[in-house]
PDB file of N, CA and C in Angstrom:
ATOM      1  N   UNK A   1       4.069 -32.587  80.950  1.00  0.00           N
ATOM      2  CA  UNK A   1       4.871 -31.719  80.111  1.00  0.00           C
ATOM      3  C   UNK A   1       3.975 -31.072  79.062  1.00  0.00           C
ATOM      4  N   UNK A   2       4.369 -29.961  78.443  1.00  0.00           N
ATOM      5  CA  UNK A   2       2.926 -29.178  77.806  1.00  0.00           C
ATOM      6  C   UNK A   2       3.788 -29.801  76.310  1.00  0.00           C
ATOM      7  N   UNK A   3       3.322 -30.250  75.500  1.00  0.00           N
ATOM      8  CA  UNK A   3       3.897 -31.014  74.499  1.00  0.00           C
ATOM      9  C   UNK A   3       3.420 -29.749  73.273  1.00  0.00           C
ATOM     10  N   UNK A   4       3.058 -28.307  73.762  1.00  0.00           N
ATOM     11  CA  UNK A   4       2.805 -27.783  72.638  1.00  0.00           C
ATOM     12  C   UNK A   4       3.697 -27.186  72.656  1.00  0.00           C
ATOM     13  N   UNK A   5       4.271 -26.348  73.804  1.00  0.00           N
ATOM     14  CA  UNK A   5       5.827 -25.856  73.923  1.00  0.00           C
ATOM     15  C   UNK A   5       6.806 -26.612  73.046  1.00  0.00           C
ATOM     16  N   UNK A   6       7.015 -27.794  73.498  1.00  0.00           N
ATOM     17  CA  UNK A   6       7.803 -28.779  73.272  1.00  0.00           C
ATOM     18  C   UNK A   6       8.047 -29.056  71.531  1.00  0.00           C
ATOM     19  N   UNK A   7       6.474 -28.491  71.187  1.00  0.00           N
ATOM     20  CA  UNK A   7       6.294 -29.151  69.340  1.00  0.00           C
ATOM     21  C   UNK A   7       7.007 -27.298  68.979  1.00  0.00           C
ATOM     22  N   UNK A   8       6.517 -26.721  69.214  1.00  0.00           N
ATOM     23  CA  UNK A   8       7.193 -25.185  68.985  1.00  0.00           C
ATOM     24  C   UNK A   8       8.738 -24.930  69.493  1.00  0.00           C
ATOM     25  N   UNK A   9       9.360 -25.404  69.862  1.00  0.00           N
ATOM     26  CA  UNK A   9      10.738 -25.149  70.329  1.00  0.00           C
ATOM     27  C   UNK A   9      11.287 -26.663  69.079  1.00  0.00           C
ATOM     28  N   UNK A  10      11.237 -27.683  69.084  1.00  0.00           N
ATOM     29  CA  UNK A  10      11.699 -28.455  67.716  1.00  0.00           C
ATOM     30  C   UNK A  10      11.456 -28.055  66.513  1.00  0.00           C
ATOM     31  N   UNK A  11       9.909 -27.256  66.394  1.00  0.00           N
ATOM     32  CA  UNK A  11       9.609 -26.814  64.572  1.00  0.00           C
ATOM     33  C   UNK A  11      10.858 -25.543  64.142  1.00  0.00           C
ATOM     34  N   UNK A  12      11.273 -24.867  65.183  1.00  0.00           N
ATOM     35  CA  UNK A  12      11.841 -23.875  64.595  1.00  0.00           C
ATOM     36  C   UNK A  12      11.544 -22.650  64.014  1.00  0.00           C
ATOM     37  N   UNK A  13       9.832 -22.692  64.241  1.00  0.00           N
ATOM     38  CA  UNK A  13       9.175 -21.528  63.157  1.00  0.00           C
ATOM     39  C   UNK A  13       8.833 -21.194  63.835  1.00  0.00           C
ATOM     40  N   UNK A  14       9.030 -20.918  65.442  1.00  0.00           N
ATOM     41  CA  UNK A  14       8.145 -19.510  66.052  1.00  0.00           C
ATOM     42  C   UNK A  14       9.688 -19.534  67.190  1.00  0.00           C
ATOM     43  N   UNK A  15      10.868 -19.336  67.029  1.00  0.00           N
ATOM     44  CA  UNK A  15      11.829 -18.810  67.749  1.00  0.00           C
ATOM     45  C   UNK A  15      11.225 -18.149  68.705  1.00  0.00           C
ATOM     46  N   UNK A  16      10.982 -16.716  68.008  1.00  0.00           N
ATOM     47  CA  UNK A  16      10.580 -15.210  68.790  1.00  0.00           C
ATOM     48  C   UNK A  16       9.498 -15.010  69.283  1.00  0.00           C
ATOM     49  N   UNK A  17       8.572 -16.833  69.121  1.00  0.00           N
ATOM     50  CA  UNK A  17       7.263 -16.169  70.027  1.00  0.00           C
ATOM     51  C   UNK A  17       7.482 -17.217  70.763  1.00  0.00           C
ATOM     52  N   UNK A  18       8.330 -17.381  71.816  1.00  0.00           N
ATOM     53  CA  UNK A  18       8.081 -18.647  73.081  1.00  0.00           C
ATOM     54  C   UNK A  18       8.283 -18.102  73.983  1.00  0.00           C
ATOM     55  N   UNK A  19       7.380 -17.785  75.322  1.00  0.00           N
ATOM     56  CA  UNK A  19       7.279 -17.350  76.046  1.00  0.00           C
ATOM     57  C   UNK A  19       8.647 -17.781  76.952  1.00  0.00           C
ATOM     58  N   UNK A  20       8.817 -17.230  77.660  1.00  0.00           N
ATOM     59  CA  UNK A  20       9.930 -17.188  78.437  1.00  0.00           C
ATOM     60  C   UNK A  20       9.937 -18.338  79.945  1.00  0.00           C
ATOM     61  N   UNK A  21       8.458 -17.913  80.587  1.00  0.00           N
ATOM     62  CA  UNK A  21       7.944 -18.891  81.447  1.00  0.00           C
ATOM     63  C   UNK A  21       8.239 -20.667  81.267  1.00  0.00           C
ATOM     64  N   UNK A  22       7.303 -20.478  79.392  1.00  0.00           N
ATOM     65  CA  UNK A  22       7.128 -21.704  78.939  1.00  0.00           C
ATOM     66  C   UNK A  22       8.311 -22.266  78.594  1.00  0.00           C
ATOM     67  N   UNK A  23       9.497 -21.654  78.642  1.00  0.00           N
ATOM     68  CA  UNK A  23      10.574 -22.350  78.016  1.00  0.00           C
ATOM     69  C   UNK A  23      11.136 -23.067  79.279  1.00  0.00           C
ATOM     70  N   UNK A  24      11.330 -22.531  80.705  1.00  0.00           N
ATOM     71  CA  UNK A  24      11.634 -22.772  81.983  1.00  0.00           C
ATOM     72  C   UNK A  24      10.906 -23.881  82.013  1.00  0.00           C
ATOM     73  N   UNK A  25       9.474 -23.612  81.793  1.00  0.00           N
ATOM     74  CA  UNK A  25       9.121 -24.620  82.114  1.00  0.00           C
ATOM     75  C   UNK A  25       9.286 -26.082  81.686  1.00  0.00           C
ATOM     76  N   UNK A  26       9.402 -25.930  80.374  1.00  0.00           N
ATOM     77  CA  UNK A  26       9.807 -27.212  79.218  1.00  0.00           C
ATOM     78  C   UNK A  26      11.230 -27.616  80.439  1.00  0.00           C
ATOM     79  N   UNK A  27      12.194 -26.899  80.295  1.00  0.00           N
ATOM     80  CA  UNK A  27      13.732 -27.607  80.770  1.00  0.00           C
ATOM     81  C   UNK A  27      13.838 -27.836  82.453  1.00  0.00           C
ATOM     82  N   UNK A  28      12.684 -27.573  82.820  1.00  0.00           N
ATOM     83  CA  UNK A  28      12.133 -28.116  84.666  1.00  0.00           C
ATOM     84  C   UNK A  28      11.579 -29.501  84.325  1.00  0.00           C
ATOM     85  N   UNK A  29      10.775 -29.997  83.172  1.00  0.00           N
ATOM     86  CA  UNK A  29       9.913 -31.105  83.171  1.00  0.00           C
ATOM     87  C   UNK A  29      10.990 -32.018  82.371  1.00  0.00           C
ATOM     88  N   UNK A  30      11.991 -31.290  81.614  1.00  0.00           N
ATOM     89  CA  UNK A  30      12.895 -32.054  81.463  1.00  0.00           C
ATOM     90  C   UNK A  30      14.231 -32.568  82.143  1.00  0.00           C
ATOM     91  N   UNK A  31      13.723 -32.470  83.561  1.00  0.00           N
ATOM     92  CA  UNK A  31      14.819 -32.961  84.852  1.00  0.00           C
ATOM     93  C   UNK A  31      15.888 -31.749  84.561  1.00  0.00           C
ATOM     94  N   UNK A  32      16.421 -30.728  84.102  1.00  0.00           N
ATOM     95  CA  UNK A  32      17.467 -29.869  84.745  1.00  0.00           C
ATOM     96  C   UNK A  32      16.623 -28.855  85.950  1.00  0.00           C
ATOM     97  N   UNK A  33      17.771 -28.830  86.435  1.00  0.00           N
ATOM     98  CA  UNK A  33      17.856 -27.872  87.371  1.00  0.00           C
ATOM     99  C   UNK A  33      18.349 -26.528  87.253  1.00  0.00           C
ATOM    100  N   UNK A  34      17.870 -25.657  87.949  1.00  0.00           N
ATOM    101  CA  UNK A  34      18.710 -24.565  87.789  1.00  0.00           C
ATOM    102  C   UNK A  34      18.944 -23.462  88.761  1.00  0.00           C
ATOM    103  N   UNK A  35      19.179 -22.584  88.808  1.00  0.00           N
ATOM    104  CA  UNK A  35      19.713 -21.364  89.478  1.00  0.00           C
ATOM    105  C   UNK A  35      19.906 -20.037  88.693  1.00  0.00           C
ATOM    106  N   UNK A  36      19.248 -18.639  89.977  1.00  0.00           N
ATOM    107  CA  UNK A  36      19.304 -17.761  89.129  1.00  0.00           C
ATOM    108  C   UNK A  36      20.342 -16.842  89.722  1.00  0.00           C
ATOM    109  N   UNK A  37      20.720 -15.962  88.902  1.00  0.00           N
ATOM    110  CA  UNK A  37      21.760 -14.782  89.536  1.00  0.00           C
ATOM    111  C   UNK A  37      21.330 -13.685  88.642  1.00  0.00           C
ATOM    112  N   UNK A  38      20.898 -12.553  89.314  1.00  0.00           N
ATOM    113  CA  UNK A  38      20.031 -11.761  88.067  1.00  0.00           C
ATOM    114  C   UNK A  38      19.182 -11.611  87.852  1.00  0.00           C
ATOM    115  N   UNK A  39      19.063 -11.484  86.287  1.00  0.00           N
ATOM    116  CA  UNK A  39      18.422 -12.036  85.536  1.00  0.00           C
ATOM    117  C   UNK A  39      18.569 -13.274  84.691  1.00  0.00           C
ATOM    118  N   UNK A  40      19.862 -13.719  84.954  1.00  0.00           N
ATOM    119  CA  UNK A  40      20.212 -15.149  84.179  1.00  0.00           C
ATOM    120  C   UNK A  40      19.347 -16.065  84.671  1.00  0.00           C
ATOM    121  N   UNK A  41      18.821 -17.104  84.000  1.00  0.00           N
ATOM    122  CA  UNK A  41      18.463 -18.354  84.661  1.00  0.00           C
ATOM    123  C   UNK A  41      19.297 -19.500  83.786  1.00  0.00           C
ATOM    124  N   UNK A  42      20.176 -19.941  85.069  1.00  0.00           N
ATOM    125  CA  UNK A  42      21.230 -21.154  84.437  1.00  0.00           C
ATOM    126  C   UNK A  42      20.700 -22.564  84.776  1.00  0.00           C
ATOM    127  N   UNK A  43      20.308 -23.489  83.595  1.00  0.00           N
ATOM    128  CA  UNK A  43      20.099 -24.698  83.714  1.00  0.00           C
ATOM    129  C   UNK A  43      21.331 -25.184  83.274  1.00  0.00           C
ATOM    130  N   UNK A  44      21.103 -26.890  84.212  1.00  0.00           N
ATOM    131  CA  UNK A  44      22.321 -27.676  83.737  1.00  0.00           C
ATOM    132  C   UNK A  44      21.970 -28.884  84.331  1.00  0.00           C
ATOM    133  N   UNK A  45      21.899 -30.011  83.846  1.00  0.00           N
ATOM    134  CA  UNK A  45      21.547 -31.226  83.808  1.00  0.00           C
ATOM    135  C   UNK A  45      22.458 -32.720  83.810  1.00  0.00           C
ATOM    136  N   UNK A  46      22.626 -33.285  84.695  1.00  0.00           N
ATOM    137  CA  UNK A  46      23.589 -34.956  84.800  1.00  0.00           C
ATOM    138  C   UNK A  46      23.543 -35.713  83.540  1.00  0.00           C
ATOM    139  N   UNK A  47      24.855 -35.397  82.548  1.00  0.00           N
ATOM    140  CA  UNK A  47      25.354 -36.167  81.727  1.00  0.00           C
ATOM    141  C   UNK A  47      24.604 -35.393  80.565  1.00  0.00           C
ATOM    142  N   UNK A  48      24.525 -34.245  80.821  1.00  0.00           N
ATOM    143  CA  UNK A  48      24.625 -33.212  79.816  1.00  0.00           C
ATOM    144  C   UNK A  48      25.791 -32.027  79.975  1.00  0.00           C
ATOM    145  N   UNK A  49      26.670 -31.976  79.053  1.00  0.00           N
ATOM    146  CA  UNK A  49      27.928 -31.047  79.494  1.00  0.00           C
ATOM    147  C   UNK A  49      27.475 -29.216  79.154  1.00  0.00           C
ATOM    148  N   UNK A  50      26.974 -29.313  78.099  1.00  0.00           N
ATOM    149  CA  UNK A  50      26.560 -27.981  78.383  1.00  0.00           C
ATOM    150  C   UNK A  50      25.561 -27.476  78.970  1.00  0.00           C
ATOM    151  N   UNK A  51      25.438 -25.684  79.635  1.00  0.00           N
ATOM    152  CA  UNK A  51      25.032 -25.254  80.540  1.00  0.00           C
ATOM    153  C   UNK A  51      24.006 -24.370  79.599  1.00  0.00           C
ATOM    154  N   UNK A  52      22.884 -24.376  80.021  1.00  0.00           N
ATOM    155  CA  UNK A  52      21.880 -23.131  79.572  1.00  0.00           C
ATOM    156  C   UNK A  52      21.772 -21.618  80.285  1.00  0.00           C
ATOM    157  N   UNK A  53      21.925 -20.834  79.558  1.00  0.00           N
ATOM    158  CA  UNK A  53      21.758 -19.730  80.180  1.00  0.00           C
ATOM    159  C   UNK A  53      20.950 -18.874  79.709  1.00  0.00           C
ATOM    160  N   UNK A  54      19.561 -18.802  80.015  1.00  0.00           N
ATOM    161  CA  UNK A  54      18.438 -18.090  79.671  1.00  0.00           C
ATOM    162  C   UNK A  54      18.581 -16.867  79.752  1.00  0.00           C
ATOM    163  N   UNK A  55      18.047 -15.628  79.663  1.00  0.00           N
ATOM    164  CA  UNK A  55      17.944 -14.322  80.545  1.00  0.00           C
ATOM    165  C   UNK A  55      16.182 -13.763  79.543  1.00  0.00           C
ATOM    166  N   UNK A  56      14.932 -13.300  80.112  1.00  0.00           N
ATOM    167  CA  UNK A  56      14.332 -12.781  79.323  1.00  0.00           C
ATOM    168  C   UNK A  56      14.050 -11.610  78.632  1.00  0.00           C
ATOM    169  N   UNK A  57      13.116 -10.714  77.758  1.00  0.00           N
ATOM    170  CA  UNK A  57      13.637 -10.075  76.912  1.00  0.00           C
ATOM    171  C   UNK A  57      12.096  -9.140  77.819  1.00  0.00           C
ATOM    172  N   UNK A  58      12.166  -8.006  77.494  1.00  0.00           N
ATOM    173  CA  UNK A  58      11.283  -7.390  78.472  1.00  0.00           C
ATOM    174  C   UNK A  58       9.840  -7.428  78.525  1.00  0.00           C
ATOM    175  N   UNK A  59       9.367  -7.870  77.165  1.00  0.00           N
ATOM    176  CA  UNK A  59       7.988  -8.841  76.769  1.00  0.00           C
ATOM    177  C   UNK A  59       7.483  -9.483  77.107  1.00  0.00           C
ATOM    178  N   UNK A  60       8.504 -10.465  77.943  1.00  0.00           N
ATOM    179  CA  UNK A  60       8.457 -11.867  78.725  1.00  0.00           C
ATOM    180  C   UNK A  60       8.357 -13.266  77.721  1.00  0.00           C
ATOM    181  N   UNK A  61       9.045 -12.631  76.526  1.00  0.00           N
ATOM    182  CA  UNK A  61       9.103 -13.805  75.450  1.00  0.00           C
ATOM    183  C   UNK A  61      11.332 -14.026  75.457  1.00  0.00           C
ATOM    184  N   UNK A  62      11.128 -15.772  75.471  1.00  0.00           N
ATOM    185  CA  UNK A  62      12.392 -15.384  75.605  1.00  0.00           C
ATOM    186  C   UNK A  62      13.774 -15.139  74.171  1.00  0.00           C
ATOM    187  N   UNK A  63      14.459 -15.205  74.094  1.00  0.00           N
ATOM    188  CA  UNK A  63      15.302 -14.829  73.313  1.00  0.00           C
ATOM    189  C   UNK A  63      15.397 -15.811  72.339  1.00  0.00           C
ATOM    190  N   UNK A  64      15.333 -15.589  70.669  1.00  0.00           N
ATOM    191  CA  UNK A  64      15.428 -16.198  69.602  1.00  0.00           C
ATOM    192  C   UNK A  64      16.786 -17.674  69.787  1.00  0.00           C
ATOM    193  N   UNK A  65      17.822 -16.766  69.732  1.00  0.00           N
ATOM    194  CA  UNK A  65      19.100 -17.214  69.811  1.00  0.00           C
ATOM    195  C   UNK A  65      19.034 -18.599  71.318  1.00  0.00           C
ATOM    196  N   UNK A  66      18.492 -18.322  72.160  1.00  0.00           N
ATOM    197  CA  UNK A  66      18.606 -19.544  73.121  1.00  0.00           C
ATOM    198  C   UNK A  66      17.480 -20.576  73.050  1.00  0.00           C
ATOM    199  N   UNK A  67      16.366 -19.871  72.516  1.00  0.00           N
ATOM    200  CA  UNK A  67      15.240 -21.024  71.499  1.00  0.00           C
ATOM    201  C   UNK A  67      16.153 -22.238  71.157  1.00  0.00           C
ATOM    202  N   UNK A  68      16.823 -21.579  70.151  1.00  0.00           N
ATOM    203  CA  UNK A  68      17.802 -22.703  68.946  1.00  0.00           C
ATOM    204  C   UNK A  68      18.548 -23.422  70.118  1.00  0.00           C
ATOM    205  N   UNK A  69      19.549 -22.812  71.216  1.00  0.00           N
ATOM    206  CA  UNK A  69      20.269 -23.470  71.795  1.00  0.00           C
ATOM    207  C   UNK A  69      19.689 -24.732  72.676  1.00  0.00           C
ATOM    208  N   UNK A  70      18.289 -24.220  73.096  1.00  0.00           N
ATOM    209  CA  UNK A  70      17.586 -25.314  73.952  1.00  0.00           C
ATOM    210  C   UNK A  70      17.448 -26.420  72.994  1.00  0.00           C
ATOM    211  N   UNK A  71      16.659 -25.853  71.782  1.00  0.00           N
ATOM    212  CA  UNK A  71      16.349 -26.970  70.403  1.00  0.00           C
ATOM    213  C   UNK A  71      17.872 -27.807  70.290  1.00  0.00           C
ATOM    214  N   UNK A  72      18.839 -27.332  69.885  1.00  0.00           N
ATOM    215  CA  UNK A  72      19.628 -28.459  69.436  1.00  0.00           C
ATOM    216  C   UNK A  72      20.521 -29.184  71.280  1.00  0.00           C
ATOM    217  N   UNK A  73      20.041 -28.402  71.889  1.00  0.00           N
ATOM    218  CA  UNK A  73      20.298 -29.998  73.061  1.00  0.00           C
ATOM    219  C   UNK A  73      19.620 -30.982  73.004  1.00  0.00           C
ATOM    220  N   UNK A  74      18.191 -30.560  72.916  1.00  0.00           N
ATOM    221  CA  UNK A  74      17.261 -31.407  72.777  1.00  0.00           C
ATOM    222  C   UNK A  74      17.405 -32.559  72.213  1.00  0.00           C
ATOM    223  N   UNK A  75      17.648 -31.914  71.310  1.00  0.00           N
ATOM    224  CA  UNK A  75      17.874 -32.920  69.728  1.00  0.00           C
ATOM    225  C   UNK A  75      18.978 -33.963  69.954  1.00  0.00           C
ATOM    226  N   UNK A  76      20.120 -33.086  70.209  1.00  0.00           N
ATOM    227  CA  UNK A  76      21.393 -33.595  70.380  1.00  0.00           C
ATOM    228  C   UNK A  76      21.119 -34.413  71.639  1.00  0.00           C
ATOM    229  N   UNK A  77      20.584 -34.742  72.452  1.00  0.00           N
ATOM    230  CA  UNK A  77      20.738 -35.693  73.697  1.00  0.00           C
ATOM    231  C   UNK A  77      19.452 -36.380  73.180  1.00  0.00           C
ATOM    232  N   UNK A  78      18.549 -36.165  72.817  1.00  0.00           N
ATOM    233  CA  UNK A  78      17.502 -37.044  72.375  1.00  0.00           C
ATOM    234  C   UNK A  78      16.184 -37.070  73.339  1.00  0.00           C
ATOM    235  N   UNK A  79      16.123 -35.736  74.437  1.00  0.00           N
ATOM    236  CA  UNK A  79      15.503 -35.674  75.798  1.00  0.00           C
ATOM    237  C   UNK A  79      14.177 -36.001  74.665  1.00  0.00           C
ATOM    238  N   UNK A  80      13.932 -35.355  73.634  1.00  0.00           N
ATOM    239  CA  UNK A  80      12.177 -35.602  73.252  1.00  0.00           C
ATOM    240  C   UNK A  80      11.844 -36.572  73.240  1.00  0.00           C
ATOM    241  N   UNK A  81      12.419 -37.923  73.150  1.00  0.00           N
ATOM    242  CA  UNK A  81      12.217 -39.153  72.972  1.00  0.00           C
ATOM    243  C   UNK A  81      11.731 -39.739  74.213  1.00  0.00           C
ATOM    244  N   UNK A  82      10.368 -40.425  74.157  1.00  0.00           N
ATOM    245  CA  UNK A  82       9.716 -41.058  75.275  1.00  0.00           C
ATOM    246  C   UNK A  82       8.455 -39.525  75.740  1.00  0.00           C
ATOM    247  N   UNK A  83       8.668 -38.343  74.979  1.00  0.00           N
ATOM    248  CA  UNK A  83       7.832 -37.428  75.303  1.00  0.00           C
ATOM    249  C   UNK A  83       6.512 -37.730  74.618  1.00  0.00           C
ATOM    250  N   UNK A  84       6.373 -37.627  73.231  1.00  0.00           N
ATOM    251  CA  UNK A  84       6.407 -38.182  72.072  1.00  0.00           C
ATOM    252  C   UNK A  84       7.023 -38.708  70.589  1.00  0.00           C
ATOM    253  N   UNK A  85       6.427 -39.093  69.947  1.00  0.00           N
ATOM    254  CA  UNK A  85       7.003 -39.672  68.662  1.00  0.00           C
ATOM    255  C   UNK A  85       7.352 -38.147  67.694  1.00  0.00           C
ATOM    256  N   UNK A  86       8.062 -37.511  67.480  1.00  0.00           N
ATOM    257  CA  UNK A  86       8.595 -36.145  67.304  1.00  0.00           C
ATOM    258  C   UNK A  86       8.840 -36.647  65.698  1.00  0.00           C
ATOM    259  N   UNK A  87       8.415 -35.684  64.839  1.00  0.00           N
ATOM    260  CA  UNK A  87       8.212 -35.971  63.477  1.00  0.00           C
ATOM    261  C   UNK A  87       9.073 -35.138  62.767  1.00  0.00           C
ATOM    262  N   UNK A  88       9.945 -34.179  63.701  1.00  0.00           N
ATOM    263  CA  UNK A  88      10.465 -32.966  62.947  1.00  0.00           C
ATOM    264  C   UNK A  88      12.110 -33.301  62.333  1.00  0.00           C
TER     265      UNK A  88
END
């Protein structure tokens, strides 16, 4: 798992610069799955009720607003834990 993604999507201070790739990639290493239609890319994960729905921005950085949404699943299910010791 690239644990620098991972430290940048919990700090909160670079929303608008996380690549779009790298964010897929973070919520692939974090066991969801997903599917695309589009441009959506929908993750969704066993014994997580809500659904992610990515789409990227034409930069190839992805969207501020679903930054935060990935961040507080995170948080809220506790997936960082066992990644590392998360200080934020």
């Amino acid at each position: 798992m690239d644990k620098k993604t991972l430290t940048k999507v919990l700090g909160g201070l670079a929303d608008k610069n996380i690549r779009f790739q790298d964010l897929k990639r973070l919520l692939s290493d974090l066991d969801f799955s997903s599917r695309i239609k589009g441009d959506h890319h929908i993750f969704y994960r066993e014994g997580i009720a809500e659904i992610i729905n990515l789409q990227p921005l034409r930069d190839g950085k992805a969207k501020a607003y679903q930054v935060k949404q990935v961040r507080i699943i995170i948080l809220k299910y506790k997936l960082h834990q066992g990644v590392y010791d998360a200080k934020i």
